[in-house]
Protein backbone atom coordinates (compact mmCIF):
# COMPACT_ATOMS: atom_id res chain seq x y z
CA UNK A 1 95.44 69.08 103.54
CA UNK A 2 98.30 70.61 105.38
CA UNK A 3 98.96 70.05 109.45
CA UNK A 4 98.40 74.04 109.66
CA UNK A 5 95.12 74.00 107.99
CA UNK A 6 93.71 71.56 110.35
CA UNK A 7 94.77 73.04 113.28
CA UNK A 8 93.82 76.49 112.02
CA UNK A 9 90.47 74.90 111.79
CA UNK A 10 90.28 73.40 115.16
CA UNK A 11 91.73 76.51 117.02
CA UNK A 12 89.43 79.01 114.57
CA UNK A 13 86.56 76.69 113.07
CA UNK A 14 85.01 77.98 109.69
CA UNK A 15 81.30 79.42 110.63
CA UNK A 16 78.58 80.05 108.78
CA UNK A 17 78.65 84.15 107.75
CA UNK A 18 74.83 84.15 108.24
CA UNK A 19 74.20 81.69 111.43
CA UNK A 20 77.41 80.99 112.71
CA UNK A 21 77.20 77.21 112.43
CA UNK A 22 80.21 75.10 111.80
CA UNK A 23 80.83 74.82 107.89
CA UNK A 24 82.12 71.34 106.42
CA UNK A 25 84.69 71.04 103.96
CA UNK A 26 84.06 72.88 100.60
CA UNK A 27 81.00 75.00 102.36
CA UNK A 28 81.26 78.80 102.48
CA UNK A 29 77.68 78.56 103.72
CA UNK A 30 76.11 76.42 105.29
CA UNK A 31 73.27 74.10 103.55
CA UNK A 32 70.03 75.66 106.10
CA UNK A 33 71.14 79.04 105.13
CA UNK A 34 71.22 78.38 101.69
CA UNK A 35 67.82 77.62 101.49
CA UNK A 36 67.03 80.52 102.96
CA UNK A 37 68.36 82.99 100.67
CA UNK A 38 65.97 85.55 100.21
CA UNK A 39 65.72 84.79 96.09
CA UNK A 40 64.13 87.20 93.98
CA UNK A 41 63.14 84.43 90.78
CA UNK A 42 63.76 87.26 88.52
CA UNK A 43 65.33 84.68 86.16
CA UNK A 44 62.24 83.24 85.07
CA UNK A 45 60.64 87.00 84.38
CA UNK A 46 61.31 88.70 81.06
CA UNK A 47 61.43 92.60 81.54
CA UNK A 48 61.97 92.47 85.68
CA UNK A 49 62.93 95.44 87.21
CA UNK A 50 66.60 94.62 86.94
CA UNK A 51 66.02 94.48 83.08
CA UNK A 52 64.09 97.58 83.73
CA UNK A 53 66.90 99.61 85.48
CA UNK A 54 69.03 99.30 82.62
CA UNK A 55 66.82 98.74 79.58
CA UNK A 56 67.63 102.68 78.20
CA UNK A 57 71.11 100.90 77.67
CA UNK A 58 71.88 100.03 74.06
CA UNK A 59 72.50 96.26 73.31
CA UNK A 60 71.50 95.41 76.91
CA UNK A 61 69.75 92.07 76.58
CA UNK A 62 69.02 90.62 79.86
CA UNK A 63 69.35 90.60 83.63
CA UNK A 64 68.22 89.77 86.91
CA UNK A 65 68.87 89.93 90.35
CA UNK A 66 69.44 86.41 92.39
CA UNK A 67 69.15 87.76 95.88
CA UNK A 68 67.33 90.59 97.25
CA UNK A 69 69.74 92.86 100.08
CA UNK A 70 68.57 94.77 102.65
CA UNK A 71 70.76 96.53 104.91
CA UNK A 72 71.36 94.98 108.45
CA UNK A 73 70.09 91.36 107.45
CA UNK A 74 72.06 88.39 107.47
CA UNK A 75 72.63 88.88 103.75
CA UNK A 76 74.68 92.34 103.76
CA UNK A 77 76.68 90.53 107.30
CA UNK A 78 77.66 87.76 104.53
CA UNK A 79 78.48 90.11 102.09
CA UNK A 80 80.87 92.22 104.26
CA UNK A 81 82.25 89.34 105.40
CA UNK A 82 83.15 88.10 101.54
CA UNK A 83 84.03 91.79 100.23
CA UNK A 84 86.33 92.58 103.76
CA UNK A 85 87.22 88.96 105.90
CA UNK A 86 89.27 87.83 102.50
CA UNK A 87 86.62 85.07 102.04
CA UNK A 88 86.11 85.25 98.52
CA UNK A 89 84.28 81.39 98.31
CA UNK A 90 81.47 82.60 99.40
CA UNK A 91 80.90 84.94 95.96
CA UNK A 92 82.05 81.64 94.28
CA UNK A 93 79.35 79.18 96.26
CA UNK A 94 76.38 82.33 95.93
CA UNK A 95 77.41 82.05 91.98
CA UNK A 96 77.06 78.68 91.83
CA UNK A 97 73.72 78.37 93.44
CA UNK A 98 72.52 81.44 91.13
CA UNK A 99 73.63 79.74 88.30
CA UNK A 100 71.74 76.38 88.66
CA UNK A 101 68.17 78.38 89.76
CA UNK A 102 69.08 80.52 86.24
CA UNK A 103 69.78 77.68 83.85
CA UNK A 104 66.74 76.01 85.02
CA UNK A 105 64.96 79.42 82.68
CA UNK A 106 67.74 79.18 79.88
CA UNK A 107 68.85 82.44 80.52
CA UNK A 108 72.40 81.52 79.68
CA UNK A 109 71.33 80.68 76.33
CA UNK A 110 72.95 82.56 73.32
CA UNK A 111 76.32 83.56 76.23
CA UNK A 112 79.57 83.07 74.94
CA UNK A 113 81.37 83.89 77.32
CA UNK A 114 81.60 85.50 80.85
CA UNK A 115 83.36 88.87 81.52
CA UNK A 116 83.96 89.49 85.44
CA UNK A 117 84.12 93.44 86.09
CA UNK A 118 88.33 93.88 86.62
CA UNK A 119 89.95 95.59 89.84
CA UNK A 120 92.32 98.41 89.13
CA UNK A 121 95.68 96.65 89.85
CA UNK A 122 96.95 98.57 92.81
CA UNK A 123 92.84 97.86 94.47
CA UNK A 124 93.73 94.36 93.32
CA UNK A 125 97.09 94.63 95.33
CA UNK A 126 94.94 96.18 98.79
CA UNK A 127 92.13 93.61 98.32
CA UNK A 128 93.87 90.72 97.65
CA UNK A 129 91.28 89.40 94.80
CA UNK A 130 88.75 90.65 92.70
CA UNK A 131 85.06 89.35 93.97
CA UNK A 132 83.60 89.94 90.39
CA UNK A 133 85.76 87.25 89.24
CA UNK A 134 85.51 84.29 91.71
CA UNK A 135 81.64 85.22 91.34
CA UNK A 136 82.12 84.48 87.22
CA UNK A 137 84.64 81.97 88.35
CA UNK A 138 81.37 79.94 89.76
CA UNK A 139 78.66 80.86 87.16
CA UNK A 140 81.35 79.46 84.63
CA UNK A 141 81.93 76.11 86.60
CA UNK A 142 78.37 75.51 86.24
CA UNK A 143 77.10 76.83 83.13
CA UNK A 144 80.48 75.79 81.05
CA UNK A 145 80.49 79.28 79.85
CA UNK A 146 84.35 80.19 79.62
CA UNK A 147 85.35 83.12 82.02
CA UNK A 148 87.50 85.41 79.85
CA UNK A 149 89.97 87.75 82.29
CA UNK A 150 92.10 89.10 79.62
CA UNK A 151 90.54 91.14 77.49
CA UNK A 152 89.19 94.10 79.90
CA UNK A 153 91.55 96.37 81.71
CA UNK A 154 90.46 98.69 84.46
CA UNK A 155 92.17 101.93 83.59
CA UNK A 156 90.72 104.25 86.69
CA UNK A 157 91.40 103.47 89.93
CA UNK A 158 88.48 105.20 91.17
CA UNK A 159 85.26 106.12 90.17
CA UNK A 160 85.26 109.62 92.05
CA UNK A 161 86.70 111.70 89.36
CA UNK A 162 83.97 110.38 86.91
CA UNK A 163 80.58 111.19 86.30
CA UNK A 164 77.56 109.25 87.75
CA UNK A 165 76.12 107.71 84.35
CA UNK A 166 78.49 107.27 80.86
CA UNK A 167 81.66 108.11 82.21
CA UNK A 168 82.07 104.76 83.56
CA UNK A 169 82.87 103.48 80.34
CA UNK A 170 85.99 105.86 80.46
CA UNK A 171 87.38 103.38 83.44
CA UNK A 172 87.72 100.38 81.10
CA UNK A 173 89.46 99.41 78.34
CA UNK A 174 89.16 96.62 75.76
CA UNK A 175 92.32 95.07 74.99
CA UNK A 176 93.34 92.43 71.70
């Protein structure tokens, strides 16, 4: 550890996002609040309404939803704080945890590999990192399911100019 990073963390301690308790080393969130996590157990439950919301999809297998969100809860304070305090661990840590409830159902079985959703470049450049990835970033440390960051390449900037179903696809491109 550097001299700067401890007394960064004695003049501004690491808190919790959802309780405001000190956080140890390695802890995005703290252990009370992680047990707390309002968890949905769709990975156990074949056609739940996540798999439901996109079954008209073609070759969409499987889904589910590890958390549920309601606006103004302790849950969307964390997830601000992840998306807009540049505290990206805490998508890693969430993964992690939603990882080992899922493999406890199998439902990695049959995954090759995991594909986080890229940033435009100059978003990349204003965000600092892409959340999509340090969220595979921790499903792959647990599952062992490689994370594969080359072969996508966000190709809109912003969704605005597209339309609201289909068009998506237009944003992305696959590259070799």
């Amino acid at each position: 550890m550097k001299w700067w990073t401890g007394l960064l963390d004695v003049l501004f301690p690491r808190c919790c996002p959802m309780c405001d308790t000190l956080l140890e080393e390695n802890e995005e969130i703290c252990p009370a609040c992680m047990e707390q996590l309002p968890r949905t157990e769709q990975a156990t439950l074949r056609g739940n309404s996540t798999e439901e919301l996109f079954s008209d999809i073609k070759r969409f297998e499987r889904g589910g939803c590890f958390m549920f969100f309601d606006k103004a809860s302790p849950v969307q304070q964390m997830l601000h704080q992840m998306k807009y305090s540049e505290t990206p661990g805490i998508g890693y840590q969430l993964a992690k945890e939603a990882a080992y409830d899922f493999m406890t159902a199998d439902f990695f079985d049959g995954i090759d590999v995991i594909i986080p959703v890229p940033l435009h470049k100059r978003r990349l450049r204003e965000r600092g990192f892409n959340q999509s990835e340090w969220i595979a970033k921790g499903l792959s440390d647990v599952t062992g399911i490689p994370m594969d960051t080359s072969h996508v390449l966000r190709v809109v900037n912003n969704f605005c100019c597209l339309s609201p179903r289909g068009d998506v696809q237009k944003a992305y491109t696959a590259r070799r």
